[in-house]
PDB file of N, CA and C in Angstrom:
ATOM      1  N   UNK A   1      19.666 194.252 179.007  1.00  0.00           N
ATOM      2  CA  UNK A   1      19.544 195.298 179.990  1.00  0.00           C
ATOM      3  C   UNK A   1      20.149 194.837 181.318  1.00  0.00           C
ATOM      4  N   UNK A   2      19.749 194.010 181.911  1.00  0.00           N
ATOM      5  CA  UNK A   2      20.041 193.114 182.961  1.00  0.00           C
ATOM      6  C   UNK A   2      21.850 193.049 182.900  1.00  0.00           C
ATOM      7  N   UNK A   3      22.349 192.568 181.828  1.00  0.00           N
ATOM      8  CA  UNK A   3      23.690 192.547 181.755  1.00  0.00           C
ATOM      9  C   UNK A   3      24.679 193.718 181.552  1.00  0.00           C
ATOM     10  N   UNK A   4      23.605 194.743 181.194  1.00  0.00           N
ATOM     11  CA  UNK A   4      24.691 196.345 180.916  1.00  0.00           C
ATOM     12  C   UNK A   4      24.843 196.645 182.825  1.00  0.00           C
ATOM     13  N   UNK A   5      23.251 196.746 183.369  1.00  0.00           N
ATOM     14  CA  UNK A   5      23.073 196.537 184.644  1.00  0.00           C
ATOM     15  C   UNK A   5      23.960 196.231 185.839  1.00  0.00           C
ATOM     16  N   UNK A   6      24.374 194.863 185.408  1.00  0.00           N
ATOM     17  CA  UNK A   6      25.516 193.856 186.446  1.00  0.00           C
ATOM     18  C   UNK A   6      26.948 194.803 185.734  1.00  0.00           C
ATOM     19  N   UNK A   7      27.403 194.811 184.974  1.00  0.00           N
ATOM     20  CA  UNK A   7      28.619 195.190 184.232  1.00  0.00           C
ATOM     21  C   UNK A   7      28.646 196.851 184.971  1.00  0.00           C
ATOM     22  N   UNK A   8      27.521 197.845 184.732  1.00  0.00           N
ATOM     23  CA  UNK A   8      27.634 198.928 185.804  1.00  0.00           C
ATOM     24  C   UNK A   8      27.635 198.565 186.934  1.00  0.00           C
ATOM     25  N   UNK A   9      27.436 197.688 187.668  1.00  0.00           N
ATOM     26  CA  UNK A   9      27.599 197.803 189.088  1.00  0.00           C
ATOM     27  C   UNK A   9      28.865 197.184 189.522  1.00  0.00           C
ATOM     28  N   UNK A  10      29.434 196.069 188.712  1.00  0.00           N
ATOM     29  CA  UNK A  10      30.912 195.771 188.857  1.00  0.00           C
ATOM     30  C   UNK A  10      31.981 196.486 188.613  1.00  0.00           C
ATOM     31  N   UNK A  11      31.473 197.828 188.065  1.00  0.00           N
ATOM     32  CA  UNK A  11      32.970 198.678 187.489  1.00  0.00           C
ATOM     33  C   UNK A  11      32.393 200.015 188.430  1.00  0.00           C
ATOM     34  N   UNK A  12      31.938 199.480 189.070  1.00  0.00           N
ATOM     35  CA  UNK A  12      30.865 200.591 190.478  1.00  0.00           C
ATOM     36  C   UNK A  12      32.057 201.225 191.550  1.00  0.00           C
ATOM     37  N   UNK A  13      31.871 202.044 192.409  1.00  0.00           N
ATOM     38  CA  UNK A  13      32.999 202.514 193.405  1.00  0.00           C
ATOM     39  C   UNK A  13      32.667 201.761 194.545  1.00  0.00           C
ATOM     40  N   UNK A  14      32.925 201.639 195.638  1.00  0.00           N
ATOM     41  CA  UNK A  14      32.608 201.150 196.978  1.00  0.00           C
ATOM     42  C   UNK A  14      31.596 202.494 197.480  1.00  0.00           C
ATOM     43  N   UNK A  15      31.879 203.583 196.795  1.00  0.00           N
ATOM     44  CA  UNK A  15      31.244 204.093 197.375  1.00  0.00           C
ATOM     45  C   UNK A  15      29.603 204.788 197.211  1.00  0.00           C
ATOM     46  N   UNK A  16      29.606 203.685 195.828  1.00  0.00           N
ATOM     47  CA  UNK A  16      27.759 203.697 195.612  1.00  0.00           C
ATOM     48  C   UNK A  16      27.353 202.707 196.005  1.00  0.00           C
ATOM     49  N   UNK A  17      28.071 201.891 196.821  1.00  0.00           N
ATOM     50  CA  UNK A  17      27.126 201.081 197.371  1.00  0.00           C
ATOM     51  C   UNK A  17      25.636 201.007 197.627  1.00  0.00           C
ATOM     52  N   UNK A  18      24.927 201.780 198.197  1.00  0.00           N
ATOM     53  CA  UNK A  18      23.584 202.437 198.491  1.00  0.00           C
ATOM     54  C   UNK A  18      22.964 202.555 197.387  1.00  0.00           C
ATOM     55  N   UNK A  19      23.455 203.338 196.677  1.00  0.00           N
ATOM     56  CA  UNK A  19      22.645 203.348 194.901  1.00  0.00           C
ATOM     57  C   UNK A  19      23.328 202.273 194.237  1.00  0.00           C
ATOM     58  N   UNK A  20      23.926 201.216 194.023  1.00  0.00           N
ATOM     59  CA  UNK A  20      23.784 199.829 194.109  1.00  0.00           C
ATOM     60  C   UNK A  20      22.543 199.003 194.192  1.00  0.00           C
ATOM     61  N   UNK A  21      22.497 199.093 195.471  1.00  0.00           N
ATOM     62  CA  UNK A  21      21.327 198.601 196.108  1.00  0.00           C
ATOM     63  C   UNK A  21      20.310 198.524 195.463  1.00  0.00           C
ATOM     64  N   UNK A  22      19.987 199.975 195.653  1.00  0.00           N
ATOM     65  CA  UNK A  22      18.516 200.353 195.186  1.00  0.00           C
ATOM     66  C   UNK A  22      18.985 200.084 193.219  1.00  0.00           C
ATOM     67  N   UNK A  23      19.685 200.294 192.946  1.00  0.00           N
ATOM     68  CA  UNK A  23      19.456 200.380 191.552  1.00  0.00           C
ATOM     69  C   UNK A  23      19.321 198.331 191.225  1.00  0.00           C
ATOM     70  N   UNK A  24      19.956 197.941 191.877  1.00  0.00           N
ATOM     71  CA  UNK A  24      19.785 196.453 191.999  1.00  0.00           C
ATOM     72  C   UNK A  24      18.006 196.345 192.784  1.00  0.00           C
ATOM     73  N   UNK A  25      17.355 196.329 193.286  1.00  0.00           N
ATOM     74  CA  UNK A  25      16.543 196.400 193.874  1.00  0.00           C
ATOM     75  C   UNK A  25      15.566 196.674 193.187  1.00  0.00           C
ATOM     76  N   UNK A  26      15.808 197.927 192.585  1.00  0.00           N
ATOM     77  CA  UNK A  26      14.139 198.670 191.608  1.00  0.00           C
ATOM     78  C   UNK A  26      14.490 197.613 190.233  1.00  0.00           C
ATOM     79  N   UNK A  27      15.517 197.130 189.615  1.00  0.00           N
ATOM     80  CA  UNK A  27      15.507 196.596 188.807  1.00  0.00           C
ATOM     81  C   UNK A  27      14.816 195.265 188.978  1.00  0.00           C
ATOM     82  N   UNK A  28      15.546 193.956 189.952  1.00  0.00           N
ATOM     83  CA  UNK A  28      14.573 193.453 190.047  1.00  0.00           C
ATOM     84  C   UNK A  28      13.147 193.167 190.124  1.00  0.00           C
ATOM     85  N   UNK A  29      12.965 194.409 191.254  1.00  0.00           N
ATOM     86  CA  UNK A  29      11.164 194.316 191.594  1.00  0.00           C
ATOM     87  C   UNK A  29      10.480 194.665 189.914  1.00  0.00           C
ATOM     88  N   UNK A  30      11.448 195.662 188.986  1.00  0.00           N
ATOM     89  CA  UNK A  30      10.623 195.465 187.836  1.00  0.00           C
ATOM     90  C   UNK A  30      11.077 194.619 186.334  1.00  0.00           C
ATOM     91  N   UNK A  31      11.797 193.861 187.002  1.00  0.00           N
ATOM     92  CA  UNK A  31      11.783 192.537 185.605  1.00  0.00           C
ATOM     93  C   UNK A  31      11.004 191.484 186.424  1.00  0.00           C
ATOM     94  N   UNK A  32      10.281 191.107 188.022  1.00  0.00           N
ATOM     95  CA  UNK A  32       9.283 190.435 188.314  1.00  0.00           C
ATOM     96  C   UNK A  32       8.089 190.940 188.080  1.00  0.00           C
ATOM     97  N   UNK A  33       8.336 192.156 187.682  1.00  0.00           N
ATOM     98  CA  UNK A  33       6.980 192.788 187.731  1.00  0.00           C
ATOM     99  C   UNK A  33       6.614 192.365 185.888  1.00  0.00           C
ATOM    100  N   UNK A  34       7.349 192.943 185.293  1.00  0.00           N
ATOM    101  CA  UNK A  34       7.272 192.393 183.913  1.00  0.00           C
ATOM    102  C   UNK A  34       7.156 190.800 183.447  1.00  0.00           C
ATOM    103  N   UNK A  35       7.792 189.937 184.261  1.00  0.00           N
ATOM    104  CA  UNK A  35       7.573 188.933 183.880  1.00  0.00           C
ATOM    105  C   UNK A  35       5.923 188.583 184.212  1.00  0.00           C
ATOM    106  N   UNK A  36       5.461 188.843 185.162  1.00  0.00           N
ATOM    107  CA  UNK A  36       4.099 188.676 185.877  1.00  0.00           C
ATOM    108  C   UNK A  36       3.218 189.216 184.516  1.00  0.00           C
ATOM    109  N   UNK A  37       3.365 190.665 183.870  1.00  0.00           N
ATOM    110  CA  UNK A  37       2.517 191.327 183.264  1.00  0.00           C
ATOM    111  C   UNK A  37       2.363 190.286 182.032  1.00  0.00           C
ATOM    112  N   UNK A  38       3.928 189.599 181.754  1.00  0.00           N
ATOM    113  CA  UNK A  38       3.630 189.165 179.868  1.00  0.00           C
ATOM    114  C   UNK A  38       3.433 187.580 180.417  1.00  0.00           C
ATOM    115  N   UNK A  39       3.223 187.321 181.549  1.00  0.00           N
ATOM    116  CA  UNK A  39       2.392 185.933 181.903  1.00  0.00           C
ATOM    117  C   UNK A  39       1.037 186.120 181.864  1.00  0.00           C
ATOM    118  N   UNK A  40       0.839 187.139 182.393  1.00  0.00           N
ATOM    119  CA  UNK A  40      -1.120 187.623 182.490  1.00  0.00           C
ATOM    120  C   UNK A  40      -1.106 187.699 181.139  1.00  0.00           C
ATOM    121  N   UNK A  41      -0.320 188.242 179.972  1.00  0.00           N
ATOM    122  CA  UNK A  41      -0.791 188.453 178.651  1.00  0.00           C
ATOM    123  C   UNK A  41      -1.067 186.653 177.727  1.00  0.00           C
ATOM    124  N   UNK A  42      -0.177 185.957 178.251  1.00  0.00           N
ATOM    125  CA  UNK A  42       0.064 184.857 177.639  1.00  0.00           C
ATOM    126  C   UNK A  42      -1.380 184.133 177.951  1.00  0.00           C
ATOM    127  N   UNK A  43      -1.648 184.034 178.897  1.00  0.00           N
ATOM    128  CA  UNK A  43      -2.851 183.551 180.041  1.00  0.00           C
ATOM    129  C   UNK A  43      -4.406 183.878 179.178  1.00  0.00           C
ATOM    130  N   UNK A  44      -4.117 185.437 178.861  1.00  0.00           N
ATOM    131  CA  UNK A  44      -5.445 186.139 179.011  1.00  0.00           C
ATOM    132  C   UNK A  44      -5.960 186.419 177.715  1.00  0.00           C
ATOM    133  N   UNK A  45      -4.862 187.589 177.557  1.00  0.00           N
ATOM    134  CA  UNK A  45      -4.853 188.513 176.135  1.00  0.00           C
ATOM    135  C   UNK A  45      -4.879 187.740 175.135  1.00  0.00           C
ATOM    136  N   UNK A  46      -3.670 187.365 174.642  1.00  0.00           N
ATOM    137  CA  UNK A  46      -3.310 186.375 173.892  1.00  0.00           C
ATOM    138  C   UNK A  46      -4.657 185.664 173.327  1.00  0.00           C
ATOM    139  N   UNK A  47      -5.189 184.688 174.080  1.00  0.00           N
ATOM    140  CA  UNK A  47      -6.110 183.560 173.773  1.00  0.00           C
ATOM    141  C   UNK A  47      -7.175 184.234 173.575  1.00  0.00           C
ATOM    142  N   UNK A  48      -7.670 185.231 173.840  1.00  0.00           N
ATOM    143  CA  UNK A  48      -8.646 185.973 173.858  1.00  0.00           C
ATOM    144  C   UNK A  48      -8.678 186.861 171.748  1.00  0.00           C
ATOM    145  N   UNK A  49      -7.459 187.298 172.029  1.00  0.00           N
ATOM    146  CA  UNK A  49      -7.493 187.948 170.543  1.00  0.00           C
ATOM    147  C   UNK A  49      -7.507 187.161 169.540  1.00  0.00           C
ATOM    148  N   UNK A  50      -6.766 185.856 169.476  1.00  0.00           N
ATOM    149  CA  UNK A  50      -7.191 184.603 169.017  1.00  0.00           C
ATOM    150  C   UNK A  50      -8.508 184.189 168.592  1.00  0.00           C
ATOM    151  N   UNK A  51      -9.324 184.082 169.761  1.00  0.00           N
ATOM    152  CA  UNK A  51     -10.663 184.130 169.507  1.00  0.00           C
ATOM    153  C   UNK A  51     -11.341 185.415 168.570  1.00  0.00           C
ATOM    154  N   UNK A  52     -11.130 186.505 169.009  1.00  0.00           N
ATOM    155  CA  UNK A  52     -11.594 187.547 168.044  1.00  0.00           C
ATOM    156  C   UNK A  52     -11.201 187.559 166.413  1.00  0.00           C
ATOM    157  N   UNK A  53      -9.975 186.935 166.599  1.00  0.00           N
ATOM    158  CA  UNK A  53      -9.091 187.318 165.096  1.00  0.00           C
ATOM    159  C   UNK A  53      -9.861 185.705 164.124  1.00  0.00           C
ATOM    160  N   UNK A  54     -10.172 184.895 164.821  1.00  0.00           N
ATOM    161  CA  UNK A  54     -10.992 183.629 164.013  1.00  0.00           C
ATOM    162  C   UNK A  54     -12.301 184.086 163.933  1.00  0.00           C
ATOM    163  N   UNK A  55     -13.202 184.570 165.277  1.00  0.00           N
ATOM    164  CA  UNK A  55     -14.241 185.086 164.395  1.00  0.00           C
ATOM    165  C   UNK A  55     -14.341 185.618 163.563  1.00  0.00           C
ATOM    166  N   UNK A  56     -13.426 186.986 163.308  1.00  0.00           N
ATOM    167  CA  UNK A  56     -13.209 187.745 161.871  1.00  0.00           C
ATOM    168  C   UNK A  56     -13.337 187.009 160.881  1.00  0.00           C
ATOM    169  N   UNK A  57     -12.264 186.102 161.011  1.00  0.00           N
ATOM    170  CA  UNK A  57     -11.807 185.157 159.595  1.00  0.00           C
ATOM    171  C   UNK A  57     -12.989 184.794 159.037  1.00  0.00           C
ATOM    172  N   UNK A  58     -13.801 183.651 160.220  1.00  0.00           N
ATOM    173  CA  UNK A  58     -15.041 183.169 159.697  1.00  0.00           C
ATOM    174  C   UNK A  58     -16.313 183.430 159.563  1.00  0.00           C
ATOM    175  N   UNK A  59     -15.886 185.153 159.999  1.00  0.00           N
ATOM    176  CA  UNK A  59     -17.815 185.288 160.350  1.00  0.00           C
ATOM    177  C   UNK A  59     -18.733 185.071 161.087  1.00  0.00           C
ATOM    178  N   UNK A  60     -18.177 184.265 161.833  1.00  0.00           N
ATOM    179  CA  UNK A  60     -18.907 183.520 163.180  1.00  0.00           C
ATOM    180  C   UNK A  60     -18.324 183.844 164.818  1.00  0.00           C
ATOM    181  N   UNK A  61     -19.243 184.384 165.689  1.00  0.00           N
ATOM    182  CA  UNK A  61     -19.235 184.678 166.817  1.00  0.00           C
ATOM    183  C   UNK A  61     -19.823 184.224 168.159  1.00  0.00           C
ATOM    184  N   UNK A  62     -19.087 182.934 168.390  1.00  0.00           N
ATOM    185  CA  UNK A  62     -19.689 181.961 169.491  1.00  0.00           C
ATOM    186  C   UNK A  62     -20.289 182.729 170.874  1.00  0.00           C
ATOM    187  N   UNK A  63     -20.714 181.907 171.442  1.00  0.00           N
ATOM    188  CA  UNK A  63     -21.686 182.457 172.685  1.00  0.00           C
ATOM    189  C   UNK A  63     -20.653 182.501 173.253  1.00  0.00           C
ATOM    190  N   UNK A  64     -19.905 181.840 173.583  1.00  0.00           N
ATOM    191  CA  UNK A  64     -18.524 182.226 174.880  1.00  0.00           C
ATOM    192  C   UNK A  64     -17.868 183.481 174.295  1.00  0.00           C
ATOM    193  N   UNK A  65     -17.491 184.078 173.277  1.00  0.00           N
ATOM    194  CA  UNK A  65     -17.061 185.067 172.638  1.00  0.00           C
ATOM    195  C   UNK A  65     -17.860 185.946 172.861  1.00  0.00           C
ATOM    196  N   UNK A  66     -19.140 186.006 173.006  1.00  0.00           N
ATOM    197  CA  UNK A  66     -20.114 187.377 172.680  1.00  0.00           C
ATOM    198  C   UNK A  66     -20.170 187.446 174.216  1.00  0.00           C
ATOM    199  N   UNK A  67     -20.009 186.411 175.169  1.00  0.00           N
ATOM    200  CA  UNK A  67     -20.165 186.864 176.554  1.00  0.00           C
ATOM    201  C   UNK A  67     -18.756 187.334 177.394  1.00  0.00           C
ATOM    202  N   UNK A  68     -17.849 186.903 176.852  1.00  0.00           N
ATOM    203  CA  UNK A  68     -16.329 187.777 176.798  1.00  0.00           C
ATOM    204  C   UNK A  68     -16.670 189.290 176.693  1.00  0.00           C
ATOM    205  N   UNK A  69     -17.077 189.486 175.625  1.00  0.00           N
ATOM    206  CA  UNK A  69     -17.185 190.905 174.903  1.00  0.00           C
ATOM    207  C   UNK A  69     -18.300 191.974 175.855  1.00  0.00           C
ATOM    208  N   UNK A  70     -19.563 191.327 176.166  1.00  0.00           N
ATOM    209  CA  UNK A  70     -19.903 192.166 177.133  1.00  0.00           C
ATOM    210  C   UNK A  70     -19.569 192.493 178.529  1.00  0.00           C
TER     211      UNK A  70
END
């Protein structure tokens, strides 16, 4: 995406400069914004469903797990 992105803005007129900008601009603010979201997932989610998907397996539901859950 990022590279169709740069490739439209190099075959761009001088005279979108302005929507340039901003189209450079909103893109960034949202591939930092995305990177942030699938770091919180890696962090959070992730390790968390982990835990749920082994209790399944084994039947067993630790106290740190059952206090997650409420």
């Amino acid at each position: 995406m990022e590279e169709m992105i740069n490739l439209f803005l190099e075959n761009s007129s001088e005279e979108n400069k302005a929507n340039n900008t901003l189209i450079t601009n909103f893109f960034n603010e949202y591939k930092n914004e995305l990177i942030l979201h699938l770091k919180q997932e890696e962090a959070t989610l992730f390790p968390y469903a982990f835990e749920l998907d082994n209790a399944f397996k084994t039947k067993t539901l630790s106290n740190n797990l059952t206090e997650k859950i409420q």
